[in-house]
Each structure stands twice: as C-alpha cells, then as structure tokens.
N, C-alpha and C. Protein backbone atom coordinates (compact mmCIF):
# COMPACT_ATOMS: atom_id res chain seq x y z
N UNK A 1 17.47 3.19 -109.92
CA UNK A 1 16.38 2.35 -110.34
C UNK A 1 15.25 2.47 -109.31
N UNK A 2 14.16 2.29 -110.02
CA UNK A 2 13.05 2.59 -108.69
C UNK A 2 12.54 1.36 -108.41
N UNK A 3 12.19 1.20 -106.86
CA UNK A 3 11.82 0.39 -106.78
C UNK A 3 9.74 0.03 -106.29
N UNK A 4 9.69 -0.75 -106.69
CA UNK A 4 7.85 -1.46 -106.95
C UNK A 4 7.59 -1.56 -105.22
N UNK A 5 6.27 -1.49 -105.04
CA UNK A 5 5.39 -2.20 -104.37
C UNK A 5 4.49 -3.00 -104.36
N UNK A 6 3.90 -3.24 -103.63
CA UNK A 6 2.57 -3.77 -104.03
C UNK A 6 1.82 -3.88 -102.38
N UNK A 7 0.24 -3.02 -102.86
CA UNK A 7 -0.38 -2.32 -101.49
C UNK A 7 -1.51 -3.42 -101.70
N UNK A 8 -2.01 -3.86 -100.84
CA UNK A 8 -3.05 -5.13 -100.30
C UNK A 8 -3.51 -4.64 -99.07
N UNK A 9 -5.03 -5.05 -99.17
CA UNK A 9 -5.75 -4.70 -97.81
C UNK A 9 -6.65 -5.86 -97.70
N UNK A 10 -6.77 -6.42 -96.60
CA UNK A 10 -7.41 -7.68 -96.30
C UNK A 10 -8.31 -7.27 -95.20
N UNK A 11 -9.65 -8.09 -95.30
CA UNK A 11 -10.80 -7.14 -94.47
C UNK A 11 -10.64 -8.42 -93.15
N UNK A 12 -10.80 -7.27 -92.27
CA UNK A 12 -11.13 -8.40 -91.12
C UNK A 12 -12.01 -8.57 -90.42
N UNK A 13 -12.12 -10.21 -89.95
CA UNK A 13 -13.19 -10.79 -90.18
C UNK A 13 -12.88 -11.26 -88.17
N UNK A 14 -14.01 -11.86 -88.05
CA UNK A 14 -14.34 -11.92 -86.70
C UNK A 14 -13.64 -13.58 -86.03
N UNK A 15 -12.94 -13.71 -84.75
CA UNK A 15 -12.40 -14.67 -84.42
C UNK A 15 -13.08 -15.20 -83.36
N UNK A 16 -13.16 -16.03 -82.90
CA UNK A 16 -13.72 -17.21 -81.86
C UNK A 16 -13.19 -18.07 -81.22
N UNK A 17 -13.36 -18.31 -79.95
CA UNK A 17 -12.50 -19.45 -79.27
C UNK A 17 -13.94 -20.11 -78.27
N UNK A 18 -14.33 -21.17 -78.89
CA UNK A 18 -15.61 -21.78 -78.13
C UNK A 18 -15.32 -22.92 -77.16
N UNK A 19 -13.96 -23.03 -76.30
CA UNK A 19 -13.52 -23.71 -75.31
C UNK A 19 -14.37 -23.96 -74.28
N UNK A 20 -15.28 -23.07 -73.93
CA UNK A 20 -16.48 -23.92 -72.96
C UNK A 20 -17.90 -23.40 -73.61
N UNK A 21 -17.71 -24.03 -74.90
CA UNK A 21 -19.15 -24.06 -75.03
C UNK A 21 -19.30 -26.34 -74.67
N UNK A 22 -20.30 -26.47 -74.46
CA UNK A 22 -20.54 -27.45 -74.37
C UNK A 22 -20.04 -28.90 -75.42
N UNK A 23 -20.65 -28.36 -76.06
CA UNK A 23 -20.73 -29.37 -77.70
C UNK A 23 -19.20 -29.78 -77.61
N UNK A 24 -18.12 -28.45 -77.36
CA UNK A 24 -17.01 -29.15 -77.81
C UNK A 24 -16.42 -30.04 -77.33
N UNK A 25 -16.96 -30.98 -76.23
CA UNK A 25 -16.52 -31.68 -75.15
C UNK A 25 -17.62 -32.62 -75.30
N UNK A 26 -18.61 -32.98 -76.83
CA UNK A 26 -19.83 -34.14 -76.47
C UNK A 26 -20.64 -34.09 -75.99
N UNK A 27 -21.16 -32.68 -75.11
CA UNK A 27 -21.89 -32.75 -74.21
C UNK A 27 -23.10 -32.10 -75.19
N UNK A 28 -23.20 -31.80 -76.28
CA UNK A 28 -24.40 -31.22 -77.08
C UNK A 28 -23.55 -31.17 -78.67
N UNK A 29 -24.94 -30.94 -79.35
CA UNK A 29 -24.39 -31.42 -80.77
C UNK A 29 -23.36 -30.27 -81.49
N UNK A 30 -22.97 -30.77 -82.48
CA UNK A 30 -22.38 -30.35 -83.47
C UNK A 30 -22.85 -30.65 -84.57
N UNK A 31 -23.21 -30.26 -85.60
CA UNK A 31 -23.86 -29.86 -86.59
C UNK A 31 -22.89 -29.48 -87.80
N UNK A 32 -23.07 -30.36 -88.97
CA UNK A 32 -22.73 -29.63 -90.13
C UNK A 32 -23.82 -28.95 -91.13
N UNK A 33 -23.35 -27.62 -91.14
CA UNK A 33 -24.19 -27.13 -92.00
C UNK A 33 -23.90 -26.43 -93.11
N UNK A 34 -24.37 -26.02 -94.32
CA UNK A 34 -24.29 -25.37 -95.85
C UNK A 34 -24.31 -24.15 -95.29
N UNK A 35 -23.22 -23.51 -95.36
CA UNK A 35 -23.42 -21.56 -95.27
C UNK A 35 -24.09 -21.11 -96.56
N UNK A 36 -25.23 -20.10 -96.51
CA UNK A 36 -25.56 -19.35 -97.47
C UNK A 36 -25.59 -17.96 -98.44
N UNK A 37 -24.19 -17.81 -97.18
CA UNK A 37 -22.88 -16.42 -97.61
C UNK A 37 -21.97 -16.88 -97.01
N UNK A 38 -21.25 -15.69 -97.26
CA UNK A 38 -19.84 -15.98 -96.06
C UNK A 38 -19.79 -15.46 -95.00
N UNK A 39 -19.43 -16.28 -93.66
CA UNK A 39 -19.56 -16.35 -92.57
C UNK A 39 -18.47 -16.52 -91.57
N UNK A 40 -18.42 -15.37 -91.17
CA UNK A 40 -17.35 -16.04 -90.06
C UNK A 40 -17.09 -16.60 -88.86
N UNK A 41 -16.08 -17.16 -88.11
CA UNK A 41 -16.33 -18.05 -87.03
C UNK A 41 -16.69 -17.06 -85.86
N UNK A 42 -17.61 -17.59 -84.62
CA UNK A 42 -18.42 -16.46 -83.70
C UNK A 42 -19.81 -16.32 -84.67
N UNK A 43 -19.74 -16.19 -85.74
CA UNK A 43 -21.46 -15.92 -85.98
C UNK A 43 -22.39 -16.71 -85.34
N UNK A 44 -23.58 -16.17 -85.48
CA UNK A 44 -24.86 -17.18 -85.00
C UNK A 44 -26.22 -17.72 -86.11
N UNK A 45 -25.86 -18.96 -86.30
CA UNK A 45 -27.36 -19.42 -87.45
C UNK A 45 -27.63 -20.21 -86.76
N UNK A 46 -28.95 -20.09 -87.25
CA UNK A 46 -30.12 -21.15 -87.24
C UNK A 46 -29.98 -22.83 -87.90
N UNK A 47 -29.73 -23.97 -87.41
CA UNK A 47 -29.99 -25.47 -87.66
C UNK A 47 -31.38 -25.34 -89.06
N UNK A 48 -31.26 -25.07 -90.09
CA UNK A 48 -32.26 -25.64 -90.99
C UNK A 48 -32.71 -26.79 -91.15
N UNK A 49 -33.31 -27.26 -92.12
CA UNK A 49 -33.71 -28.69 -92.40
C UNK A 49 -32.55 -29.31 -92.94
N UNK A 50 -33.13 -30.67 -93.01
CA UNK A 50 -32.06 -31.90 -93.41
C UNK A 50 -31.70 -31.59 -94.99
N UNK A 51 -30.18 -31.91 -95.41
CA UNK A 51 -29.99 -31.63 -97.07
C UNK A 51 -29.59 -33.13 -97.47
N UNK A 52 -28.93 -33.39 -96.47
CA UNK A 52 -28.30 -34.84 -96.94
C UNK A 52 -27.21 -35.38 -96.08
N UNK A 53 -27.36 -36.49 -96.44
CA UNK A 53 -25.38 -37.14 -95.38
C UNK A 53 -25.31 -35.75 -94.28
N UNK A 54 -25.94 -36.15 -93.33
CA UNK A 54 -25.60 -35.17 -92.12
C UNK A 54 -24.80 -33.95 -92.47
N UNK A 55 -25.99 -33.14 -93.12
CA UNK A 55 -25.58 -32.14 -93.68
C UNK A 55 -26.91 -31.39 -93.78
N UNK A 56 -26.73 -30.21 -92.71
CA UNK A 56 -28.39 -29.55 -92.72
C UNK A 56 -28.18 -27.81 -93.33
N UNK A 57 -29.11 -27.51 -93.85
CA UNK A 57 -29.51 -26.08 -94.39
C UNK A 57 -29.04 -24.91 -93.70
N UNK A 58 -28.79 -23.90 -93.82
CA UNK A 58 -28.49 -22.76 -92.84
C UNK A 58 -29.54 -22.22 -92.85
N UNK A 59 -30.13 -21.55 -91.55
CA UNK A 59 -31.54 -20.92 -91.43
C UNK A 59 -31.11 -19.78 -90.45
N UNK A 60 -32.26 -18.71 -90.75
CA UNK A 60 -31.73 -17.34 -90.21
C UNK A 60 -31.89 -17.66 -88.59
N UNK A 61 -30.93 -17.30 -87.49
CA UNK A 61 -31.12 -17.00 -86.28
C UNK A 61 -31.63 -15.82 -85.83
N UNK A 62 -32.80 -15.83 -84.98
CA UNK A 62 -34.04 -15.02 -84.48
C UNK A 62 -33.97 -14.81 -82.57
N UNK A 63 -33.32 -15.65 -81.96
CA UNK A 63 -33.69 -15.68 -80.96
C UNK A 63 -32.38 -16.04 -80.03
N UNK A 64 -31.26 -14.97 -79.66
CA UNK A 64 -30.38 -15.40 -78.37
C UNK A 64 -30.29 -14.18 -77.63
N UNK A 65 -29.97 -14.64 -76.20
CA UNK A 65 -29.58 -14.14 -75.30
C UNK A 65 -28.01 -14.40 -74.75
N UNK A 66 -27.66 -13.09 -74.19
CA UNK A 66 -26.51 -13.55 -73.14
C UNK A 66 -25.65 -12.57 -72.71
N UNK A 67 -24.46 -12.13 -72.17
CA UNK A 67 -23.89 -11.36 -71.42
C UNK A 67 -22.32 -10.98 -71.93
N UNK A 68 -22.03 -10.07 -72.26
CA UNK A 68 -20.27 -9.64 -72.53
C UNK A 68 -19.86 -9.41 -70.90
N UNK A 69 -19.53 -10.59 -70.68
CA UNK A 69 -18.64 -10.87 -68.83
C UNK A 69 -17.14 -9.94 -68.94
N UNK A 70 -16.61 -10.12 -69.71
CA UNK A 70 -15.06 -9.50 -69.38
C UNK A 70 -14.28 -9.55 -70.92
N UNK A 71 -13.01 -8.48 -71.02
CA UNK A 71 -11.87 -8.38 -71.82
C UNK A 71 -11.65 -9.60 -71.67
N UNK A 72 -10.82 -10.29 -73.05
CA UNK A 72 -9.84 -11.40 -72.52
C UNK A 72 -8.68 -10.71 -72.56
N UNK A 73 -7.20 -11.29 -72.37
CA UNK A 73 -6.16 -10.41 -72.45
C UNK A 73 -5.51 -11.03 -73.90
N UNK A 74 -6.65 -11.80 -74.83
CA UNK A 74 -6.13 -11.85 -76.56
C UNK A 74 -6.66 -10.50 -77.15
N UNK A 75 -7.54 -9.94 -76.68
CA UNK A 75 -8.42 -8.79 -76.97
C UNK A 75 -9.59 -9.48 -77.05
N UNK A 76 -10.35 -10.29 -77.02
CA UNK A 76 -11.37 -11.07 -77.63
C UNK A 76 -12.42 -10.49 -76.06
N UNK A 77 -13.72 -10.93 -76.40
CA UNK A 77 -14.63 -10.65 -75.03
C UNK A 77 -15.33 -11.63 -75.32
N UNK A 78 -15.36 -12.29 -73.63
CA UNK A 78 -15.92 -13.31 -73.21
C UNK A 78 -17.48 -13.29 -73.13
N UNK A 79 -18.20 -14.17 -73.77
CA UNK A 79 -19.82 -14.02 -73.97
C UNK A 79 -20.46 -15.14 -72.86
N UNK A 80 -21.01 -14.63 -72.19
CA UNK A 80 -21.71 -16.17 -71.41
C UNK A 80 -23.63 -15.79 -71.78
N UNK A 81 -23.75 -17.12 -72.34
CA UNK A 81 -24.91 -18.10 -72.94
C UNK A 81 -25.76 -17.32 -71.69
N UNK A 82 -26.96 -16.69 -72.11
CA UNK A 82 -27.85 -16.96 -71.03
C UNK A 82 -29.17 -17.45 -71.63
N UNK A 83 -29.37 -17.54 -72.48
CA UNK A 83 -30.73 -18.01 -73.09
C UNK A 83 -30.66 -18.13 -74.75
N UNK A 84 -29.66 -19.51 -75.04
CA UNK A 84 -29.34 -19.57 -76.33
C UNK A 84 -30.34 -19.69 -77.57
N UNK A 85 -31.67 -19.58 -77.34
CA UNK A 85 -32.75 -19.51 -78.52
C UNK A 85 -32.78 -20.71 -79.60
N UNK A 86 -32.70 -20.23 -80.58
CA UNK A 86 -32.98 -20.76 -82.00
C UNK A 86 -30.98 -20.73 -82.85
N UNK A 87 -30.29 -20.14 -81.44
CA UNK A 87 -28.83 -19.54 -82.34
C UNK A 87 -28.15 -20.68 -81.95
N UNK A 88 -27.03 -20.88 -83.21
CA UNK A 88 -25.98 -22.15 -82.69
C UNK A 88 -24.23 -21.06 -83.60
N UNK A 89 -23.70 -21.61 -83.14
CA UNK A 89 -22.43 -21.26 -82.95
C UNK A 89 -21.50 -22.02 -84.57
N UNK A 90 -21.54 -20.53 -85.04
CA UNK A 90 -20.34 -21.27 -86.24
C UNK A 90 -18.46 -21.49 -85.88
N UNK A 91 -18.48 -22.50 -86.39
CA UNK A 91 -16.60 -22.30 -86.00
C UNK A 91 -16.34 -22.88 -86.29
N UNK A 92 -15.21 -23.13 -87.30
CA UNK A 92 -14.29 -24.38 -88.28
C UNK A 92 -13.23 -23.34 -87.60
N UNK A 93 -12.37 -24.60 -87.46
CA UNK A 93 -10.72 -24.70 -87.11
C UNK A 93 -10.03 -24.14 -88.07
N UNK A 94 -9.36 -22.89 -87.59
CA UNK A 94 -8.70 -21.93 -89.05
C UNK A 94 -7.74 -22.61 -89.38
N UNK A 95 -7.06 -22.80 -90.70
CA UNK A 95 -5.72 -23.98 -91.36
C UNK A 95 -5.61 -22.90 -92.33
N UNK A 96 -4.18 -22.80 -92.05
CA UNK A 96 -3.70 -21.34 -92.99
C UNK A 96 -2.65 -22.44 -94.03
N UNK A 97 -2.44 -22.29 -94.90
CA UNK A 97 -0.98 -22.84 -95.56
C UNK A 97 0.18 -22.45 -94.46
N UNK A 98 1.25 -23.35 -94.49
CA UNK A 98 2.37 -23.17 -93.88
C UNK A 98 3.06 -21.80 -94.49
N UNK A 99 3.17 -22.06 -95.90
CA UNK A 99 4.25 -21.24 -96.73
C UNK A 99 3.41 -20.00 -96.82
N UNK A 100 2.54 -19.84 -96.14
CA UNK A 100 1.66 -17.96 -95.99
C UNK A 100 2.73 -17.30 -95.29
N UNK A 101 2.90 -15.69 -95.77
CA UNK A 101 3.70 -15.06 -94.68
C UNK A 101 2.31 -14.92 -93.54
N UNK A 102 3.42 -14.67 -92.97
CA UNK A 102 2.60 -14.15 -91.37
C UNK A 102 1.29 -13.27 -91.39
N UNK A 103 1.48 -11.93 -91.97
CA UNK A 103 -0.09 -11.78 -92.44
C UNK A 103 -0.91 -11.87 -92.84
N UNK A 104 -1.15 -13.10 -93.84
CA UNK A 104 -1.94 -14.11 -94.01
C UNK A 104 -2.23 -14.82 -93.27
N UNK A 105 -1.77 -15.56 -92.59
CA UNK A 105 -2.27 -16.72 -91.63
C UNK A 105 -2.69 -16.11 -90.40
N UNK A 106 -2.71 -15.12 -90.04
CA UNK A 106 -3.66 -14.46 -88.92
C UNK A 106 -5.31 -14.52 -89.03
N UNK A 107 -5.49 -15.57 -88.30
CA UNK A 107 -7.27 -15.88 -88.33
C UNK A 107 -8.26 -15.04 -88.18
N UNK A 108 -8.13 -13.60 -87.77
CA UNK A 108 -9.04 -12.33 -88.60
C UNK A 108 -9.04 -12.05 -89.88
N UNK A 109 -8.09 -12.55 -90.81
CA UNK A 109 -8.02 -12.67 -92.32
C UNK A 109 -9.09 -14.15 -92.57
N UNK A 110 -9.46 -14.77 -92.33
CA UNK A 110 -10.26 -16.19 -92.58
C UNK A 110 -11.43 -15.54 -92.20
N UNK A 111 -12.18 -16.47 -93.56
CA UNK A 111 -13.45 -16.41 -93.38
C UNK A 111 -14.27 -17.66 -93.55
N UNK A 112 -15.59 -18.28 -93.28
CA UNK A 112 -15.81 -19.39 -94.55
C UNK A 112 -16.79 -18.82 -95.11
N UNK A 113 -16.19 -19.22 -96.56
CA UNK A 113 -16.97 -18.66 -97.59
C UNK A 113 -18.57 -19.28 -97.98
N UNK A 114 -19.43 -18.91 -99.00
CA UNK A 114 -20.66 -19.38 -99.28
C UNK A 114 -20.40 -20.75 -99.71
N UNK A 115 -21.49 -21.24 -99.26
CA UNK A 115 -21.31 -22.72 -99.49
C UNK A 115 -20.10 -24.22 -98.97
N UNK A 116 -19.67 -23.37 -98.06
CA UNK A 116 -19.25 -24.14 -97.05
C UNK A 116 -19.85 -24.95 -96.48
N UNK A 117 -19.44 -26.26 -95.96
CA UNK A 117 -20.34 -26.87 -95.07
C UNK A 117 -19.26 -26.44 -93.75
N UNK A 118 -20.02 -26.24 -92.80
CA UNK A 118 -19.23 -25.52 -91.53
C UNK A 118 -19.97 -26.02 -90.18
N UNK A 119 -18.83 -26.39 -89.82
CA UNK A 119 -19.07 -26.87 -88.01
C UNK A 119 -20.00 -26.09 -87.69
N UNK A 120 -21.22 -26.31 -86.65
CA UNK A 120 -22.34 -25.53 -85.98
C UNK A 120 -21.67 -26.01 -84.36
N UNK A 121 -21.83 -25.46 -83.57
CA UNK A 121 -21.99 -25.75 -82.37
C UNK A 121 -23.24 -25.60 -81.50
N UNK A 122 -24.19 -26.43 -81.15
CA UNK A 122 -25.56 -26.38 -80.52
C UNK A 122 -25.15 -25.50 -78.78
N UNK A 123 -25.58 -24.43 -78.45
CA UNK A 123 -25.17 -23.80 -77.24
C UNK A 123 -26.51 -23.95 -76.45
N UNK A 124 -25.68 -23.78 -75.25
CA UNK A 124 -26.45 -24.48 -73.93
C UNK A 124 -26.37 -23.42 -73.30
N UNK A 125 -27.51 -22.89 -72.20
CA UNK A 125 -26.97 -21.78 -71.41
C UNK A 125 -25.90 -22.00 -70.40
N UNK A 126 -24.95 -21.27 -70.04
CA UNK A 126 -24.21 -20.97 -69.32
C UNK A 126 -22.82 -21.63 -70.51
N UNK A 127 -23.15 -21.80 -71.62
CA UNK A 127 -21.46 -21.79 -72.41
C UNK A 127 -21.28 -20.27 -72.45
N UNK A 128 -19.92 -20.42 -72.69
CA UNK A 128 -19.22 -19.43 -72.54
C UNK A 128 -18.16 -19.93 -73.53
N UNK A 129 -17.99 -18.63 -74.46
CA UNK A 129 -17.21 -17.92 -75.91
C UNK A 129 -16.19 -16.98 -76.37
N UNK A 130 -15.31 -17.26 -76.76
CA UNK A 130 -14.58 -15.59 -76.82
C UNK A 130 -14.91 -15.44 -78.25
N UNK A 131 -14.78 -13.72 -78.45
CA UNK A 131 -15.49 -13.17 -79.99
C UNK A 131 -14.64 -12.26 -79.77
N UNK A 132 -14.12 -11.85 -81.20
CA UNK A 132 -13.31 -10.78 -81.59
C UNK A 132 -14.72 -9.62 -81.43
N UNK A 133 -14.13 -9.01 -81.64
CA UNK A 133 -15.22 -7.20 -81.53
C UNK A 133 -16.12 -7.00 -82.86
N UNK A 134 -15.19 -7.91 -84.10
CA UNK A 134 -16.03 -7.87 -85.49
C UNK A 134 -17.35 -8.72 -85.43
N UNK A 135 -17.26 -9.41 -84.42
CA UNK A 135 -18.53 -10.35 -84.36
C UNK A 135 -20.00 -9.82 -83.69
N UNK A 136 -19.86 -8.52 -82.98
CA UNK A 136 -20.60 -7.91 -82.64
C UNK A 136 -21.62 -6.94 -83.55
N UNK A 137 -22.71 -6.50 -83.26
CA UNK A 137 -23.40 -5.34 -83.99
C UNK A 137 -22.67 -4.21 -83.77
N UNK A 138 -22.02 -4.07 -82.44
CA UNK A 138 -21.50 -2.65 -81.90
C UNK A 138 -20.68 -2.92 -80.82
N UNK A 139 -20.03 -1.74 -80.49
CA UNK A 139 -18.57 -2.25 -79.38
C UNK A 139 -19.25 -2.49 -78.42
N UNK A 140 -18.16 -3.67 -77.56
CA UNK A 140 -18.66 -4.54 -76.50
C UNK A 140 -17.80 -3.56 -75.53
N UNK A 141 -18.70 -4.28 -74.18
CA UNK A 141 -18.28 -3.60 -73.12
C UNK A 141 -18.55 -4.61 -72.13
N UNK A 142 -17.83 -4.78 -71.55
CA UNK A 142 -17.84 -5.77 -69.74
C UNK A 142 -19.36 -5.52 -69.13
N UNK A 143 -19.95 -6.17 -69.09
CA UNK A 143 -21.23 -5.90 -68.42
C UNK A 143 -23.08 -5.81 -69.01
N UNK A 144 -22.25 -5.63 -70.78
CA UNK A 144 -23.42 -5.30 -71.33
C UNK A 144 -24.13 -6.37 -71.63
N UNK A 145 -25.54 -6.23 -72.22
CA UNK A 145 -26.46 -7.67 -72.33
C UNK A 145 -26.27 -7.81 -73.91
N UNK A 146 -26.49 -9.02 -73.91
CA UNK A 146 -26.77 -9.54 -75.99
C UNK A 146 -28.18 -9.87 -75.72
N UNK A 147 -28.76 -9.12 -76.57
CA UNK A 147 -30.46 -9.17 -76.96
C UNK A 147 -30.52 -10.07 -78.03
N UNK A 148 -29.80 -10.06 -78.82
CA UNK A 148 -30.43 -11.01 -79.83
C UNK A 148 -29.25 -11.22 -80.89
N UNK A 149 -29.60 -11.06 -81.94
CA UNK A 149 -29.00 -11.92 -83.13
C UNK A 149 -29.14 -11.23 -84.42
N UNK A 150 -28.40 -10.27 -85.07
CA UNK A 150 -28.97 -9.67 -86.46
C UNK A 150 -27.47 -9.83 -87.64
N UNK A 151 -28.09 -10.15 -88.95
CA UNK A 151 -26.79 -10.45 -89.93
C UNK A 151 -25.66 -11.41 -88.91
N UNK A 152 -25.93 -12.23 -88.43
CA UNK A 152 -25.03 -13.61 -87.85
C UNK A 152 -24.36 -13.01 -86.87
N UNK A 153 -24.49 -11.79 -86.14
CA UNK A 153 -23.36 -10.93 -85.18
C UNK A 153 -24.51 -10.62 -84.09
N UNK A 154 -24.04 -10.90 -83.03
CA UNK A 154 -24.58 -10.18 -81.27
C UNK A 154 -25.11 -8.94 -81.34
N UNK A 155 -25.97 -8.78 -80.77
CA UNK A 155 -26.40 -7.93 -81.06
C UNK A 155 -26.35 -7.37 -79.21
N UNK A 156 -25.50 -5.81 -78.96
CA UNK A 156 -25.27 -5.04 -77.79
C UNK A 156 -26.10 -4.59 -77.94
N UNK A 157 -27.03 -4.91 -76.86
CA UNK A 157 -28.27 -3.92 -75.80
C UNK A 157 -27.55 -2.27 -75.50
N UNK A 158 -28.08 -1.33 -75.49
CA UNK A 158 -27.37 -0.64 -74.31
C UNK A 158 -27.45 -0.14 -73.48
C-alpha cells in the first residue's frame, strides 16, 4: 500500500525581542495601532492619526537611525537606537495554540496580519532590540549602521 504525504511551506517572517527598549518598562509609550498589511514583529511604522478608543492609524516610517552592535547567541542581532526618527517598534506577544505541532508554533511562522490592531512601541535613543535577519533590507553584520527605514525593515548602510 502506498503511503500519502503532505508537503507545506510556511514563509518566514521576522522575530523580535524588545527587552530594553524603553516603553516596555513605562518609561515611553505604547501605542495601539491598525496595521495596513501584514506586518511583522521588529518592523518599523509611523504613529498616524487618532481612529478611535486609543486606537491610532498606521503611517509610513521615513526617518530612523541606529547600529547592528553584535550576534545574539538566539541568532537574532542586537540593534541599538541611535536616532529613532518618526519609527516606532511593532511587537505583539506571539500565542501559538497549545495543540500546534512544534512547527507551527515557532514565532518566525507568525505574522500580524492586515488590520490588526498591534502593540507600537515609541523608541528612545539608546533602546536596544533583537531582530531576526528577516527584519532587515539586507544581511546584518556587527558593526554596520541602520540609515533608515524602507517597507517596515532596517535598512543596512554599507
């Protein structure tokens, strides 16, 4: 008897750990905002206008600075804030179902989708971020500068 498969490919998406950015400790805002695609956590938007019940617009980010300091040893690279602009920090807390196998619930499979309302984090210079490599324009490297901000991903100087 022969036996079936079944072949699945899941795109992956960019991870974040914003442990010293400011906000997450009260010290600067947090922001809910309406995504206007899908977005993943580590991107960078813009605070839009007011929509309702503390709930503001997503607006394009134009303006950050900052530094790829080091590897982490998750694989992720550490970003330190040097001149956070007009950019704020997306990141909702990934919640997988329990009953997912294991390759599902790996938080490079998560995304939030359009029309999410999604945690913002307001960044301050000198926070500091970890970002998977998908969150970048181009591969990171220990040392290099972030010029700016294009399609919600860092953008490597080189």
């Amino acid at each position: 008897m022969a036996k079936m498969s079944i072949q699945y490919e899941i795109k992956k998406h960019a991870t974040c750990l914003p442990s010293n950015v400011l906000a997450q400790d009260y010290g600067a805002h947090i922001f809910n905002v309406k995504l206007t695609s899908d977005t993943d956590n580590g991107n960078l938007v813009k605070i839009g206008d007011w929509e309702s019940l503390d709930v503001f617009k997503e607006d394009t980010a134009t303006e950050f600075t900052g530094k790829v300091v080091q590897k982490m040893t998750n694989g992720n690279w550490l970003v330190l804030v040097t001149n956070p602009g007009d950019a704020a920090l997306v990141y909702n807390v990934p919640i997988a179902p329990e009953d997912w196998t294991h390759n599902w619930t790996k938080e490079s499979n998560m995304y939030n989708p359009t029309g999410t309302i999604a945690r913002v984090y307001e960044l301050r210079k000198w926070d500091r971020f970890e970002l998977s490599e998908e969150g970048f324009s181009a591969t990171p490297e220990a040392g290099k500068e972030i010029t700016g901000v294009a399609d919600k991903k860092l953008t490597v100087g080189e």
